[in-house]
C-alpha atoms as a PDB file:
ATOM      1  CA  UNK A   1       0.500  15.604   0.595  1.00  0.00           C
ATOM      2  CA  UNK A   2       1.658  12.050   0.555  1.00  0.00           C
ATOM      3  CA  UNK A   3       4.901  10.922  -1.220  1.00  0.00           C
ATOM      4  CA  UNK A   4       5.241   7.736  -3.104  1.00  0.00           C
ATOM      5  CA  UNK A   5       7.288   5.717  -5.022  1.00  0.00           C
ATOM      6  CA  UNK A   6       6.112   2.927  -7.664  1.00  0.00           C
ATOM      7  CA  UNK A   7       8.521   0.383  -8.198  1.00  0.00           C
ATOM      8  CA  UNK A   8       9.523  -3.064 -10.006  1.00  0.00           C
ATOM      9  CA  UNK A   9      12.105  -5.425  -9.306  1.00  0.00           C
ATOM     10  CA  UNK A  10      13.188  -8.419 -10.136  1.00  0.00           C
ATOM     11  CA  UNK A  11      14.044 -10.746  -7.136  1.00  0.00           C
ATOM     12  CA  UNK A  12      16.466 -13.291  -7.509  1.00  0.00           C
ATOM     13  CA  UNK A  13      15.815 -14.716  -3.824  1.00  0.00           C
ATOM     14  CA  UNK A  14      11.956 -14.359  -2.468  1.00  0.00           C
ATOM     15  CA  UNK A  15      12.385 -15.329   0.885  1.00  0.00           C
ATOM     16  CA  UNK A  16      15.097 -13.192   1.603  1.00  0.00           C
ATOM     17  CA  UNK A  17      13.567 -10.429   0.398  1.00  0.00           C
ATOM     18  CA  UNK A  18      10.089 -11.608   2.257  1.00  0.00           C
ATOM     19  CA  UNK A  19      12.975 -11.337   5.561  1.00  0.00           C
ATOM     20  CA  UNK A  20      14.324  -7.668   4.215  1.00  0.00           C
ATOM     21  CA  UNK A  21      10.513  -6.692   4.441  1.00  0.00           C
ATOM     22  CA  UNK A  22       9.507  -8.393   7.721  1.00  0.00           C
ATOM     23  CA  UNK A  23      12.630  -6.665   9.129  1.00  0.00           C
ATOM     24  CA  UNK A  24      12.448  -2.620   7.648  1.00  0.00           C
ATOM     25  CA  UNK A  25       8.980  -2.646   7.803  1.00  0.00           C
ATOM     26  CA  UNK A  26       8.639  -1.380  11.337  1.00  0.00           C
ATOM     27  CA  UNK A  27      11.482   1.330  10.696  1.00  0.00           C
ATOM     28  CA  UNK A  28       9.384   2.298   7.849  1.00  0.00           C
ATOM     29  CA  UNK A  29       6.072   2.612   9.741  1.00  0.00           C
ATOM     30  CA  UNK A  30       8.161   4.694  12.358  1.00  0.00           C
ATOM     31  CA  UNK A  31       8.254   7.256   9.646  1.00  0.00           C
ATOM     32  CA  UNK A  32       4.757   7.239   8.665  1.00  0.00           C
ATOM     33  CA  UNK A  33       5.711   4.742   5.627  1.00  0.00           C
ATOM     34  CA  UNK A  34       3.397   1.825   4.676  1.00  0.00           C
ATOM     35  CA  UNK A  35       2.651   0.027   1.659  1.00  0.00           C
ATOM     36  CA  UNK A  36      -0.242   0.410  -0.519  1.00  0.00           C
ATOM     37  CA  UNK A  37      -0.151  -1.998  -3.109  1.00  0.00           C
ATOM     38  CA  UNK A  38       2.444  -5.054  -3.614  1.00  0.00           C
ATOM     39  CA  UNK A  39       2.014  -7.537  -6.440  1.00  0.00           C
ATOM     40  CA  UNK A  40       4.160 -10.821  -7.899  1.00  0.00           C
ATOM     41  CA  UNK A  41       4.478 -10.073 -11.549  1.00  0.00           C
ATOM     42  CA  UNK A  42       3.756 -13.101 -13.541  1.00  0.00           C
ATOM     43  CA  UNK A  43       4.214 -11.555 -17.020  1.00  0.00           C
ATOM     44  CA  UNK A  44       5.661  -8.138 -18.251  1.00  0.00           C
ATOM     45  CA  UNK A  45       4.243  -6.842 -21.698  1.00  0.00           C
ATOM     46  CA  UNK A  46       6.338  -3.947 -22.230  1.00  0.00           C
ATOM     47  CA  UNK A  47       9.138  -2.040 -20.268  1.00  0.00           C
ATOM     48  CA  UNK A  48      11.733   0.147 -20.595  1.00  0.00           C
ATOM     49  CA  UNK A  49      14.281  -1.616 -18.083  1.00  0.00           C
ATOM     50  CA  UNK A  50      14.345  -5.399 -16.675  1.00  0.00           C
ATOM     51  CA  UNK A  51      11.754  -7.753 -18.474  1.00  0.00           C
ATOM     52  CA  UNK A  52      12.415 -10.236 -16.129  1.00  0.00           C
ATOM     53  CA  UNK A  53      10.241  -7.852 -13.277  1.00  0.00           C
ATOM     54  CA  UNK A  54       8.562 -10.089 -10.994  1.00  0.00           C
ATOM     55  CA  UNK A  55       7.564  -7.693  -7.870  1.00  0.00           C
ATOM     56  CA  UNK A  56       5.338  -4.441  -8.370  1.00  0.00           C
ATOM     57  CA  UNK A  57       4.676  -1.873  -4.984  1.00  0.00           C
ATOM     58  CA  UNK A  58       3.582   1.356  -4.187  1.00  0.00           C
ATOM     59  CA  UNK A  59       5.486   2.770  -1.152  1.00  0.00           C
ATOM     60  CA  UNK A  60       3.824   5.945   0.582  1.00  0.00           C
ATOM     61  CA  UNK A  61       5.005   8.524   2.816  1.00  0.00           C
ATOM     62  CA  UNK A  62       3.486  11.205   4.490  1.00  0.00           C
ATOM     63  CA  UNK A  63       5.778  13.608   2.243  1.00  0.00           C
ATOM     64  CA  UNK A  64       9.305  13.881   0.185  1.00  0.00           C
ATOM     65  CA  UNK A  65      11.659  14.418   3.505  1.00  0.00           C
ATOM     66  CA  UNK A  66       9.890  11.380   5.457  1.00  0.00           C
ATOM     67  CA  UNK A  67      10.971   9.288   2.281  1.00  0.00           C
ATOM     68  CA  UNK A  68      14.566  10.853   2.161  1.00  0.00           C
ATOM     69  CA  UNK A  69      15.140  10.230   6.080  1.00  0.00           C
ATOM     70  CA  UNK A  70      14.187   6.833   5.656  1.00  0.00           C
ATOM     71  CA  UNK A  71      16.209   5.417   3.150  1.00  0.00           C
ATOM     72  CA  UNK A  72      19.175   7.584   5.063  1.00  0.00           C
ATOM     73  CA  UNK A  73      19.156   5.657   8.289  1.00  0.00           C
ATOM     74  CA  UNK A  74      22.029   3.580   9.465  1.00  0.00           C
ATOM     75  CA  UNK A  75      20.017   1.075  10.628  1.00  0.00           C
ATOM     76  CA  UNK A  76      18.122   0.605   7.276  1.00  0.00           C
ATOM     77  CA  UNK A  77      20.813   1.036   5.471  1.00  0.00           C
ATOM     78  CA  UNK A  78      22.328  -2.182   7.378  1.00  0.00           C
ATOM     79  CA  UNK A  79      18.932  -4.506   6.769  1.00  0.00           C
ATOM     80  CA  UNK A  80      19.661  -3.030   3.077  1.00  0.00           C
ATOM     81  CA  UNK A  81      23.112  -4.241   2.622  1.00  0.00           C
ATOM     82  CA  UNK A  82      22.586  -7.666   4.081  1.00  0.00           C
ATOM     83  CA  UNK A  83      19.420  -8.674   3.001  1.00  0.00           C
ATOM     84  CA  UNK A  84      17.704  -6.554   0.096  1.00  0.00           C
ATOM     85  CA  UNK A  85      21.142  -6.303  -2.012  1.00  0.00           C
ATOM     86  CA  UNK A  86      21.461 -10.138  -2.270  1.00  0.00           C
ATOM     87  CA  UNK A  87      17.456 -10.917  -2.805  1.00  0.00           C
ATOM     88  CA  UNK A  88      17.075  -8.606  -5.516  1.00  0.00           C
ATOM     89  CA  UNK A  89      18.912  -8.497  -8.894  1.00  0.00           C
ATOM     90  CA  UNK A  90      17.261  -5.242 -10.192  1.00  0.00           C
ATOM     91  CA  UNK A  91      15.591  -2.545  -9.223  1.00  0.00           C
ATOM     92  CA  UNK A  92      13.558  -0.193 -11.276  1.00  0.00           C
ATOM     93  CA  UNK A  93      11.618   3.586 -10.363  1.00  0.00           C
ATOM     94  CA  UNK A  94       8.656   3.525 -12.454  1.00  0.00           C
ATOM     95  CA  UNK A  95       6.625   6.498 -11.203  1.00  0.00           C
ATOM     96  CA  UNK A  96       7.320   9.028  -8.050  1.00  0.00           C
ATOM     97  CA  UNK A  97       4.428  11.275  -7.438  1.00  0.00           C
ATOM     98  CA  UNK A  98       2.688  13.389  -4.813  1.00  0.00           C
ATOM     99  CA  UNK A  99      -1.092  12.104  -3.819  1.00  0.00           C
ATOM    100  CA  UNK A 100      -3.430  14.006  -2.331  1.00  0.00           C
END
């Protein structure tokens, strides 16, 4: 069963984090990872966290330990740190779920 995460953020800086996703994409794809939905948020009607959200994605992976090596690797963890940290100011988990 896939693995996926649903999340919303709010980016402070969209063309750094359009250069954090041109440059993790291909580690994600290297462990079965892809997108399957990404949206720009124009207006939030209710939440529970940041109402300033302005980016909504579903991130899929083939299963629960291909998501948890991922976000483990060094060299993610690098693009992470210089790129995604300063591009977005939050970061919210709305859903994690197994699909069929």
């Amino acid at each position: 069963m896939a693995f996926e995460l649903l999340v919303g953020l709010t980016l402070r800086d969209p063309a750094l984090y359009a250069e954090y996703r041109r440059r993790m994409t291909p580690l994600l794809v290297e462990h079965g990872g892809r997108f399957r939905y990404d949206f720009v948020v124009s207006q939030v009607l209710a939440t529970e966290s940041d109402p300033e959200i302005n980016r909504v994605f579903a991130i899929s992976f083939p299963d629960r330990a291909a998501k948890e090596t991922f976000f483990a690797r060094p060299d993610y963890l690098a693009i992470k740190g210089e790129l995604f940290d300063r591009a977005v100011k939050t970061r919210t988990i709305l859903a994690e779920y197994e699909r069929a």
